[in-house]
N, C-alpha and C. Protein backbone atom coordinates (compact mmCIF):
# COMPACT_ATOMS: atom_id res chain seq x y z
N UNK A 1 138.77 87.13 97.21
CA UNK A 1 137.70 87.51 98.10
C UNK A 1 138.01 86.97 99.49
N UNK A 2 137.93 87.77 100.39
CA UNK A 2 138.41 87.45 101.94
C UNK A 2 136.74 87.08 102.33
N UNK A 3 137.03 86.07 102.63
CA UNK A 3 135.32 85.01 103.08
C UNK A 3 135.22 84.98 104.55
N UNK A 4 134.33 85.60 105.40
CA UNK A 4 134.17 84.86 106.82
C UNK A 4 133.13 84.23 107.41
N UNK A 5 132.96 83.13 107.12
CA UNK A 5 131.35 82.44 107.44
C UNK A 5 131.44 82.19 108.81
N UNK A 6 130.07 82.37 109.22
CA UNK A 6 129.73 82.13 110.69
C UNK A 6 128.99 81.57 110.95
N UNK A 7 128.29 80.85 111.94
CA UNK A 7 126.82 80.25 112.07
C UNK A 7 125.96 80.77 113.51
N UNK A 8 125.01 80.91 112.99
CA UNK A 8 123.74 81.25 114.28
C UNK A 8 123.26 80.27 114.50
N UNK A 9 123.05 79.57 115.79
CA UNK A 9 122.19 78.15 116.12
C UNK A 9 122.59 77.27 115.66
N UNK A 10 123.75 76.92 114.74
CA UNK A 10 124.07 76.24 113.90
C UNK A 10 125.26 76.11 113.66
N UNK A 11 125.87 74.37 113.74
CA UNK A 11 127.75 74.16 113.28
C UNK A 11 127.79 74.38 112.19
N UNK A 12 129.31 75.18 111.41
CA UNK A 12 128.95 74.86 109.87
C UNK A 12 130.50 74.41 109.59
N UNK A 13 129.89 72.79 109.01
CA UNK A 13 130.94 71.88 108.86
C UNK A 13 131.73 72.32 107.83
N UNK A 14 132.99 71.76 107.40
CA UNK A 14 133.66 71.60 106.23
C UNK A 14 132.94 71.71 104.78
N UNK A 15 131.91 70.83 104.89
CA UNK A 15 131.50 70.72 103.29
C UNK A 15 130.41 71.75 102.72
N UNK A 16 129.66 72.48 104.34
CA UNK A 16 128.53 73.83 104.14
C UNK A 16 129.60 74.74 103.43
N UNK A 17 130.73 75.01 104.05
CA UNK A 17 131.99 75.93 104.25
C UNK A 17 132.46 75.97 102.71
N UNK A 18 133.05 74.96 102.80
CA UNK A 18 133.68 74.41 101.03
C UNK A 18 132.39 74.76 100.18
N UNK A 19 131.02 74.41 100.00
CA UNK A 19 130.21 74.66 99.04
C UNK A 19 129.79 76.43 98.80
N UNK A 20 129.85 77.33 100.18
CA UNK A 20 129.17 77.93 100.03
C UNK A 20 130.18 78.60 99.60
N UNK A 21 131.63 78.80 100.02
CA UNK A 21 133.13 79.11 99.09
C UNK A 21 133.12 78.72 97.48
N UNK A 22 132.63 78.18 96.92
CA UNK A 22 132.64 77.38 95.77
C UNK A 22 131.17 78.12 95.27
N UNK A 23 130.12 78.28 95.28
CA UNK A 23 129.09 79.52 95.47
C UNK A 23 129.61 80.99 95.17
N UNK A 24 130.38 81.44 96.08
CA UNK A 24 130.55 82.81 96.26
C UNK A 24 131.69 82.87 95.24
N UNK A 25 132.67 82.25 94.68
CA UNK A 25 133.57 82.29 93.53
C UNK A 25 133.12 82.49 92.36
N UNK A 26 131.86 82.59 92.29
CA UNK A 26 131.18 82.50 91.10
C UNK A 26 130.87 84.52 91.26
N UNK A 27 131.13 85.01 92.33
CA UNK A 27 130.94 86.97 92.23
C UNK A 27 132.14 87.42 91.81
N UNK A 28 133.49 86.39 92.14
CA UNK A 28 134.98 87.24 91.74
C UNK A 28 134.77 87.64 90.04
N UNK A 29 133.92 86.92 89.48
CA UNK A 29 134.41 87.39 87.70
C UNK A 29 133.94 89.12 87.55
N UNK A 30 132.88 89.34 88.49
CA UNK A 30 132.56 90.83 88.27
C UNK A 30 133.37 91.66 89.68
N UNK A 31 134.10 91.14 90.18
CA UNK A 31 134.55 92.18 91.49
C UNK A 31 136.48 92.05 91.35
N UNK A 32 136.43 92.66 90.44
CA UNK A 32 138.06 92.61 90.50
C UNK A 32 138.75 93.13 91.43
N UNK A 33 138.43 93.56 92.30
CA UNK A 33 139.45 94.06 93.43
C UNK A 33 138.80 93.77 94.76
N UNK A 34 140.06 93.64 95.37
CA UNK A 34 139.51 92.89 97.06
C UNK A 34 138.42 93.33 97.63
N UNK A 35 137.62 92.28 98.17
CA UNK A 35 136.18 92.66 98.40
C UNK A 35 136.22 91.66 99.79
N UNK A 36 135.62 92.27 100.83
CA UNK A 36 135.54 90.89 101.85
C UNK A 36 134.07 90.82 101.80
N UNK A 37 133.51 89.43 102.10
CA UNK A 37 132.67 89.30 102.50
C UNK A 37 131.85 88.17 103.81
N UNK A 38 130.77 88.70 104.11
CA UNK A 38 130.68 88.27 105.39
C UNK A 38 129.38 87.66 105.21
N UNK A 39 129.50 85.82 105.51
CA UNK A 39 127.75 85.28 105.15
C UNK A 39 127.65 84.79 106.89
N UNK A 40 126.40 84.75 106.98
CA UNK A 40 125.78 84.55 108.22
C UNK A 40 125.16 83.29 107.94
N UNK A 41 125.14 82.07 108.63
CA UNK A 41 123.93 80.97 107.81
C UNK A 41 123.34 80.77 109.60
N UNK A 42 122.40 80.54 109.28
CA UNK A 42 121.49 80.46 110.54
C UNK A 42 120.26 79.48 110.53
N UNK A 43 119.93 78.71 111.54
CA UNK A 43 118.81 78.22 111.70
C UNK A 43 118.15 78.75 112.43
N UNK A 44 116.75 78.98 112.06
CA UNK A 44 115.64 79.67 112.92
C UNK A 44 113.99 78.47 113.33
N UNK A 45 113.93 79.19 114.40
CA UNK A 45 112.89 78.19 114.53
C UNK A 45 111.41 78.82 114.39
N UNK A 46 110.65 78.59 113.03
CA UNK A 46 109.93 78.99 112.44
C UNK A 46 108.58 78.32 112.37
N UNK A 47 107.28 79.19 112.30
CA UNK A 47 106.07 78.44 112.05
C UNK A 47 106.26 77.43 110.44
N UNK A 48 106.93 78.40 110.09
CA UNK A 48 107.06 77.75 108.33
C UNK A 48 108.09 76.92 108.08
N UNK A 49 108.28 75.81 107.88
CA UNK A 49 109.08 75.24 107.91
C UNK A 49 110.03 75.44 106.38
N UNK A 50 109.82 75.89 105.76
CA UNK A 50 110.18 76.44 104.53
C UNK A 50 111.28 77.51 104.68
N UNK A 51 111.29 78.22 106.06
CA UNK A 51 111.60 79.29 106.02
C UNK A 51 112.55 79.17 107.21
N UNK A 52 113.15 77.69 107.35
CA UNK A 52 114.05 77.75 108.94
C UNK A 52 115.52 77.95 108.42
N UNK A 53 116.09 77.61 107.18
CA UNK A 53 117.40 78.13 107.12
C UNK A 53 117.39 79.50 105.93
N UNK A 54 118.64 80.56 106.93
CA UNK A 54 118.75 81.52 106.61
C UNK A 54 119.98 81.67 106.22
N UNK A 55 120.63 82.35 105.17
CA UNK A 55 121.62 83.23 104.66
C UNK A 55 121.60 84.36 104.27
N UNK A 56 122.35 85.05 104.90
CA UNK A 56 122.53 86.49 104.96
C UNK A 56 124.02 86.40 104.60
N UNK A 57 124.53 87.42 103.25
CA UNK A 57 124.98 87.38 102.82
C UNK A 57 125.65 89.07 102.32
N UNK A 58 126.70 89.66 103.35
CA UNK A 58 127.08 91.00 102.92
C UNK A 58 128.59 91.42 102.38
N UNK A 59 128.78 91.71 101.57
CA UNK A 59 129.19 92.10 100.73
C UNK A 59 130.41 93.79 100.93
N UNK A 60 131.75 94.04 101.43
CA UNK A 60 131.83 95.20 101.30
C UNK A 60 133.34 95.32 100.47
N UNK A 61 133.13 96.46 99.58
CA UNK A 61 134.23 96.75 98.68
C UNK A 61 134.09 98.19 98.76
N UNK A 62 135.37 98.68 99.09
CA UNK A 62 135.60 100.63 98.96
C UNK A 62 134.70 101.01 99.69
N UNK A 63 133.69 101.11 100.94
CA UNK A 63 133.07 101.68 101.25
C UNK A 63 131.66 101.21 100.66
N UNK A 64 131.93 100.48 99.44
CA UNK A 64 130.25 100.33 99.18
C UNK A 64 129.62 98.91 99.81
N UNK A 65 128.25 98.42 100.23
CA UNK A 65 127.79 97.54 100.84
C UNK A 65 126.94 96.86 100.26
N UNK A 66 127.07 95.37 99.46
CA UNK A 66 126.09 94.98 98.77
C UNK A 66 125.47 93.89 99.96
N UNK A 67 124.00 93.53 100.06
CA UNK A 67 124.38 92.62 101.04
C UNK A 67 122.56 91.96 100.43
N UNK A 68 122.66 90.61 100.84
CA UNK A 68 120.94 89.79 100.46
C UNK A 68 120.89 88.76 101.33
N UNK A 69 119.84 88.29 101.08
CA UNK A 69 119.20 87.36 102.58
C UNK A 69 118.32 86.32 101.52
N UNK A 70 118.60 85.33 101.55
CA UNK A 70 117.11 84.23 101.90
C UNK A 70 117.06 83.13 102.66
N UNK A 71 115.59 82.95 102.54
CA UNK A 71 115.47 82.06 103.49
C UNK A 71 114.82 80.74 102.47
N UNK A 72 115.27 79.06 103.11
CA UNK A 72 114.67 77.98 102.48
C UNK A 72 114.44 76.89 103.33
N UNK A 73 113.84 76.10 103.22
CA UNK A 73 113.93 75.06 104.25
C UNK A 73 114.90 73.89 103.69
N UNK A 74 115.65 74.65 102.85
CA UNK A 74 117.02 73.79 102.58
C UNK A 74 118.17 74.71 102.57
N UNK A 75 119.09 74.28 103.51
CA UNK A 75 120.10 75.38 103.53
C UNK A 75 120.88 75.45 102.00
N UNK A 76 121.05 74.69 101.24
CA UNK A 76 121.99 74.97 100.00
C UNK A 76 121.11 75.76 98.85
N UNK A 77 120.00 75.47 98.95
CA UNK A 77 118.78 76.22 98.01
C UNK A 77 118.73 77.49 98.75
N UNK A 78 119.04 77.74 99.96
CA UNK A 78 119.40 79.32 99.99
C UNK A 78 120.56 79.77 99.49
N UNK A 79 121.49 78.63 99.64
CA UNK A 79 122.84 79.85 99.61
C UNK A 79 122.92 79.51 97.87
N UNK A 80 121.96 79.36 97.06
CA UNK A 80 122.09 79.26 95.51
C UNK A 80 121.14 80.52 95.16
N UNK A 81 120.55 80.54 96.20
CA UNK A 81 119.12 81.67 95.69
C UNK A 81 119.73 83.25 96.09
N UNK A 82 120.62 83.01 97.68
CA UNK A 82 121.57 84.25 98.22
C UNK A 82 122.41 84.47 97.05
N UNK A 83 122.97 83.83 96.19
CA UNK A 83 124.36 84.19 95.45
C UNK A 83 123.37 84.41 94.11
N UNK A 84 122.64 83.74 93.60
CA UNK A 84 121.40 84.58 92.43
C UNK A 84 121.79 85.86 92.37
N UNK A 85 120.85 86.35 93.47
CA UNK A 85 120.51 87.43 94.02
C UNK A 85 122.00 88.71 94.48
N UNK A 86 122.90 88.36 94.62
CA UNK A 86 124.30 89.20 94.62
C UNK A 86 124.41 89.54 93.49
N UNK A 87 124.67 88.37 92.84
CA UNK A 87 125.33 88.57 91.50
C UNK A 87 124.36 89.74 90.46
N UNK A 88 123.01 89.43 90.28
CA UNK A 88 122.25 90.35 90.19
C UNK A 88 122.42 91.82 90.61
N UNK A 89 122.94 92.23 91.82
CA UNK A 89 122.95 92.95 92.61
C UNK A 89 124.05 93.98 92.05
N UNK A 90 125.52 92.50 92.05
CA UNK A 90 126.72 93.39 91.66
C UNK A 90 126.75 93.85 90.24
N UNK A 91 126.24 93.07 89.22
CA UNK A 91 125.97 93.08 87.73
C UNK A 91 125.54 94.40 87.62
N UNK A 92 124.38 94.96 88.49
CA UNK A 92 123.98 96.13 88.55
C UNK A 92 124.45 97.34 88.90
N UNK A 93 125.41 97.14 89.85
CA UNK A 93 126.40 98.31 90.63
C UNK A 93 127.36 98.42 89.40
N UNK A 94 127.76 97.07 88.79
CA UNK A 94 128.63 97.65 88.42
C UNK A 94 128.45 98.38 86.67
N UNK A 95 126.96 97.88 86.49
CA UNK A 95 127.08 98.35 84.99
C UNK A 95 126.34 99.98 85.18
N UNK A 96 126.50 100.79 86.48
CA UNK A 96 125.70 101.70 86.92
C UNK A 96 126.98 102.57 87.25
N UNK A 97 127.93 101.98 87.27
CA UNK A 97 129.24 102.35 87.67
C UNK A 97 129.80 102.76 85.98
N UNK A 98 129.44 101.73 84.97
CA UNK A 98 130.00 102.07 83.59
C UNK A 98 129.22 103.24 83.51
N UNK A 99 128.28 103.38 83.30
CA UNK A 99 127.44 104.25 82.75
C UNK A 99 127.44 105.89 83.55
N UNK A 100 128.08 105.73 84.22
CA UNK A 100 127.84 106.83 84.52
C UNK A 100 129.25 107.88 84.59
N UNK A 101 130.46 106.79 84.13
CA UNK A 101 131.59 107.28 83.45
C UNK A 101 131.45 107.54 82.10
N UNK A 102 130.68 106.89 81.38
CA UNK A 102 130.48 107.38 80.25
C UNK A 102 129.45 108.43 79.73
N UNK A 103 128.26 108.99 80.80
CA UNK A 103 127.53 109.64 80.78
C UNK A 103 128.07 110.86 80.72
N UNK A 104 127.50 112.30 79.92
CA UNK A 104 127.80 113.56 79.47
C UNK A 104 127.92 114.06 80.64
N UNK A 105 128.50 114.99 80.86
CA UNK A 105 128.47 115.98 82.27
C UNK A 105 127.30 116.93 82.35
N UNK A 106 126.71 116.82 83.54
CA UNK A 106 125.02 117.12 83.65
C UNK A 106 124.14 116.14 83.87
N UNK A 107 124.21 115.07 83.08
CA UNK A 107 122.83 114.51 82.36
C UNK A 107 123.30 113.10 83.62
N UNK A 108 124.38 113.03 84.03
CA UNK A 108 124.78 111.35 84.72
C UNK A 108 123.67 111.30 85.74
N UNK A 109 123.51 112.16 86.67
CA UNK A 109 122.42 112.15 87.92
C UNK A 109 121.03 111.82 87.17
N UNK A 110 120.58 112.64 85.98
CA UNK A 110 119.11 112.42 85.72
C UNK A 110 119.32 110.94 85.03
N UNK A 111 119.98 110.75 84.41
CA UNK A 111 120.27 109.18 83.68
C UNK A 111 120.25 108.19 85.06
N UNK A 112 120.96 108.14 86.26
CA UNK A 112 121.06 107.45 86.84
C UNK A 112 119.20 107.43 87.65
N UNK A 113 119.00 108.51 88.10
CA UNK A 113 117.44 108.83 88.65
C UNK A 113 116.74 108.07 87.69
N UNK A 114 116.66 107.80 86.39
CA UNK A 114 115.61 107.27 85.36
C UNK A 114 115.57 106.17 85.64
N UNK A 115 116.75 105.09 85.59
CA UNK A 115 116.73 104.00 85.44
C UNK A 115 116.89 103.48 87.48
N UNK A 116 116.50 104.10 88.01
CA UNK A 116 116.34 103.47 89.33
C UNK A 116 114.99 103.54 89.63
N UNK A 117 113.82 104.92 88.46
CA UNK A 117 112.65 104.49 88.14
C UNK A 117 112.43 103.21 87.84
N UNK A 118 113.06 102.79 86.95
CA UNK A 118 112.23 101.55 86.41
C UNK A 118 112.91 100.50 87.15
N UNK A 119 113.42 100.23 87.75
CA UNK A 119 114.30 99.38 88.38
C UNK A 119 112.94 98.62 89.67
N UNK A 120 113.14 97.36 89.89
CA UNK A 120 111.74 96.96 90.99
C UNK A 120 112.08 97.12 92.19
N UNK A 121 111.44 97.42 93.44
CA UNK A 121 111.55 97.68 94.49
C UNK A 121 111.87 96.69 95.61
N UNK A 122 113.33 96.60 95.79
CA UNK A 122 113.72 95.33 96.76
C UNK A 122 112.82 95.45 98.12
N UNK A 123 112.18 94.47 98.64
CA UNK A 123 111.91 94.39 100.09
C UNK A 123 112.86 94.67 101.35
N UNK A 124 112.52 95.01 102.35
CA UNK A 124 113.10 95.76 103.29
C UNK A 124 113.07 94.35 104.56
N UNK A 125 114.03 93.98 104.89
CA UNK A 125 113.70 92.61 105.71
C UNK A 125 114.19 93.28 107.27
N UNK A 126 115.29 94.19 107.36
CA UNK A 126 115.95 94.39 108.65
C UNK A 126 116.67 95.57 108.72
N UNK A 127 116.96 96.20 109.41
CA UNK A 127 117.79 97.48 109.67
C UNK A 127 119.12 96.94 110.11
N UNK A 128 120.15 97.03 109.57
CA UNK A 128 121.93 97.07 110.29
C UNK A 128 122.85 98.09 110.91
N UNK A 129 123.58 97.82 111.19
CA UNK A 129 124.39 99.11 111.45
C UNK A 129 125.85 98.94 111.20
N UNK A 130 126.13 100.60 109.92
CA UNK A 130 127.50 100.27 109.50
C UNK A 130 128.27 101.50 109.88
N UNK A 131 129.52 101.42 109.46
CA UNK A 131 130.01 102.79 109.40
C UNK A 131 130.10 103.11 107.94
N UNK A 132 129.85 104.85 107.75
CA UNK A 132 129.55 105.60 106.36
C UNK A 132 131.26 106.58 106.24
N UNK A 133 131.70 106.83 105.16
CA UNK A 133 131.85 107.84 104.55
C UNK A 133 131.09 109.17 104.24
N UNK A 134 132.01 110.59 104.58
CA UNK A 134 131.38 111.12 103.92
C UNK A 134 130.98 111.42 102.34
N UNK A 135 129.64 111.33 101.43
CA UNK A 135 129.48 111.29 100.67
C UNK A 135 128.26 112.18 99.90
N UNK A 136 127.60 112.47 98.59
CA UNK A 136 127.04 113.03 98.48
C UNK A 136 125.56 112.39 98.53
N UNK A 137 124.83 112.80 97.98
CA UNK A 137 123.10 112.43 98.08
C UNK A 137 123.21 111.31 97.24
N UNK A 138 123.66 111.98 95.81
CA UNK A 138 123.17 110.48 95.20
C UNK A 138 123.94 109.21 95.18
N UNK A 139 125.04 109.66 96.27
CA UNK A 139 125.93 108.01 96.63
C UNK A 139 125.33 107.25 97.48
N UNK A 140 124.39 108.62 98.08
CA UNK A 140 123.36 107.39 99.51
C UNK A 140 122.30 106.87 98.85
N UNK A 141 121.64 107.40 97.99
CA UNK A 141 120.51 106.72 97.31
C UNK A 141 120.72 105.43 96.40
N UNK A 142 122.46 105.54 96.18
CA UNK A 142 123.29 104.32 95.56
C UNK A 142 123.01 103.11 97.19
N UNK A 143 123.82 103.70 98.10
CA UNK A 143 123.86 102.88 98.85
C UNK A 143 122.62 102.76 99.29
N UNK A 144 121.60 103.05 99.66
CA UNK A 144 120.53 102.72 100.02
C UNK A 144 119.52 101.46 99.22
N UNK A 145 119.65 101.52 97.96
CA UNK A 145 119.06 100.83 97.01
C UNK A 145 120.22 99.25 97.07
N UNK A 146 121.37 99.65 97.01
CA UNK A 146 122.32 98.19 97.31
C UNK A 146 121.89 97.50 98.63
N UNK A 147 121.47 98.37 99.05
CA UNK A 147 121.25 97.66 100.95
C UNK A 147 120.15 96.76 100.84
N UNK A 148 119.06 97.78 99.94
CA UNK A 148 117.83 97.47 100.41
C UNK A 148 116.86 98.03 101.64
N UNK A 149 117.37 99.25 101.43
CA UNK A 149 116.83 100.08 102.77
C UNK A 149 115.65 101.30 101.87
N UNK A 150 114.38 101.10 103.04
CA UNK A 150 113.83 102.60 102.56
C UNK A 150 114.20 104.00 102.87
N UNK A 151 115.68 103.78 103.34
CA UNK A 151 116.08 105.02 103.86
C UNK A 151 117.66 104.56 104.49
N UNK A 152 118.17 105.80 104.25
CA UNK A 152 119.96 105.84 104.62
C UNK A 152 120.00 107.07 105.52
N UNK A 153 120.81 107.06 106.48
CA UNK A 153 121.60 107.91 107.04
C UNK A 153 122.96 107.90 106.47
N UNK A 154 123.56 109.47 106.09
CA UNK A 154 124.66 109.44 105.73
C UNK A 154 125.63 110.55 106.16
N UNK A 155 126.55 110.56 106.21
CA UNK A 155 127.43 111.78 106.09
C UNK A 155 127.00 112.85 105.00
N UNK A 156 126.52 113.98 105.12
CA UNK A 156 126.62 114.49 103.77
C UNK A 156 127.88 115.34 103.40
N UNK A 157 128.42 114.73 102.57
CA UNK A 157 130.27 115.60 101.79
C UNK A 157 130.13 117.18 101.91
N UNK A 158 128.82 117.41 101.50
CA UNK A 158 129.31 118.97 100.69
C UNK A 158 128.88 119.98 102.83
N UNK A 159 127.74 119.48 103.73
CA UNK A 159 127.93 120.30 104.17
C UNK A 159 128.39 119.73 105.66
N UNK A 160 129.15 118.52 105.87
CA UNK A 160 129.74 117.70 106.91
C UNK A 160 128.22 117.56 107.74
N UNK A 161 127.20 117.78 107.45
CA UNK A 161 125.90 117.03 108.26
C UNK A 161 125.23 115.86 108.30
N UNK A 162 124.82 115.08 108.74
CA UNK A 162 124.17 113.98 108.72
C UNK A 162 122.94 114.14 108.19
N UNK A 163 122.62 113.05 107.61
CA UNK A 163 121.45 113.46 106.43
C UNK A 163 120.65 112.11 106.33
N UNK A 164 119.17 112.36 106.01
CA UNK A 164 118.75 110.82 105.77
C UNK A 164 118.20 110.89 104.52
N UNK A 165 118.80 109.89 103.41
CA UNK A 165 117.77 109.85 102.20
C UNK A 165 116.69 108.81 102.24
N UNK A 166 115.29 109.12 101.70
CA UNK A 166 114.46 108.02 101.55
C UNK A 166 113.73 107.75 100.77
N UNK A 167 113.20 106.78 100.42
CA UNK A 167 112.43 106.61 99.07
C UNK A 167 110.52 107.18 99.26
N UNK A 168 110.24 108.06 98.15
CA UNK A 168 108.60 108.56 98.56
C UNK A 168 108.23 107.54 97.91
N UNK A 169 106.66 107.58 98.26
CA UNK A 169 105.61 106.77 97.63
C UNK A 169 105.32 106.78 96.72
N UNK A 170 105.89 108.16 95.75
CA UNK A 170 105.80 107.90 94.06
C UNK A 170 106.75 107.62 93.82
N UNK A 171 108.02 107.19 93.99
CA UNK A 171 108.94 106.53 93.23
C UNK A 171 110.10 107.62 93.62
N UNK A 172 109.56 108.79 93.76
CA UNK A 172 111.19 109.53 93.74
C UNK A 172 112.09 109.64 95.49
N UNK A 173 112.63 110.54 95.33
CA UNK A 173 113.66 109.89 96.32
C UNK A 173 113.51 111.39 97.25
N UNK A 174 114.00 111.53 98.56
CA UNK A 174 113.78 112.47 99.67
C UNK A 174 114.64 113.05 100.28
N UNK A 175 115.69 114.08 101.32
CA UNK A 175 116.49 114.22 101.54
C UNK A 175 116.20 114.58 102.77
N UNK A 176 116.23 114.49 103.54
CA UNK A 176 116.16 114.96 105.16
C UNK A 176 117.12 115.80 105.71
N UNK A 177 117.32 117.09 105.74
CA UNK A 177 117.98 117.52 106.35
C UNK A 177 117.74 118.49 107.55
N UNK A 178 117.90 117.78 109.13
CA UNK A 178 118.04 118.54 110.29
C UNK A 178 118.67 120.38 110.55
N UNK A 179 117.64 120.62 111.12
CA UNK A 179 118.02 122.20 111.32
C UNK A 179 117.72 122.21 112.76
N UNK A 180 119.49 122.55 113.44
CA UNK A 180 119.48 122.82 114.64
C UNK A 180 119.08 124.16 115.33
N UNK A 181 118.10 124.96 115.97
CA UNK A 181 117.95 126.17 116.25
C UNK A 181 118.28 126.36 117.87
């Protein structure tokens, strides 16, 4: 794993560095192939004091973007609660990734749509900006749900347009597509 830690407002010594490296070694058992990732640790100056150190924590392999955030008023109780929360994350990509090689031809999209029903609804903390591949709908509703976004802009594969998917208020999912006249 290619690691690049940085700090906002904040030095981050040898032993933040070394622990939070020693942390993130614990995602290589599910990411077998080179993955870089990029943690942010930050101090903020907050009404809540609970809530002044931050890790942000993103994640990119092949084009896909896993990425999580918390906040603690102890920086190492975030970066234990940030790496929770990945691992969770990747456990999921990737057993979504089995399943849908092993799924019948037809049925993989409605199988995958079911179980992102029942799946709980991550909170939305911030908007980023990446660069996309072109891809189809339900790779953005992949990536959208890894992000944590109520909505993706994407390339769409099949007709080279830009497209936004988003999540409706009953649970199912939306496609936006622009018509230039």
């Amino acid at each position: 794993m290619q690691l690049i830690i940085t700090g906002k407002n904040m030095n981050v010594g040898d032993r933040t560095e070394k622990y939070v490296r020693q942390k993130l070694e614990r995602l290589d058992r599910h990411l077998h192939e080179p993955v870089e990732a990029h943690v942010e640790l930050a101090t903020e100056n907050t009404k809540n004091a609970n809530q002044r150190q931050v890790v942000q924590v993103t994640l990119q392999r092949n084009g896909t973007i896993i990425r999580a955030e918390e906040r603690s008023a102890d920086l190492r109780a975030a970066v234990d609660a940030v790496v929770d929360k990945l691992d969770k994350q990747v456990r999921r990509y990737k057993d979504k990734q089995v399943r849908k090689r092993r799924a019948p031809v037809g049925l993989g999209e409605a199988a995958v749509a079911q179980e992102q029903e029942t799946e709980p609804e991550p909170l939305i903390v911030r908007t980023k900006k990446f660069k996309t591949a072109p891809m189809s709908a339900q790779e953005a509703v992949e990536q959208m749900e890894l992000l944590g976004h109520s909505f993706y802009l994407f390339l769409n594969e099949a007709t080279g347009e830009l497209n936004v998917v988003y999540r409706r208020d009953d649970g199912n999912y939306g496609v936006l597509e622009p018509q230039l006249d």
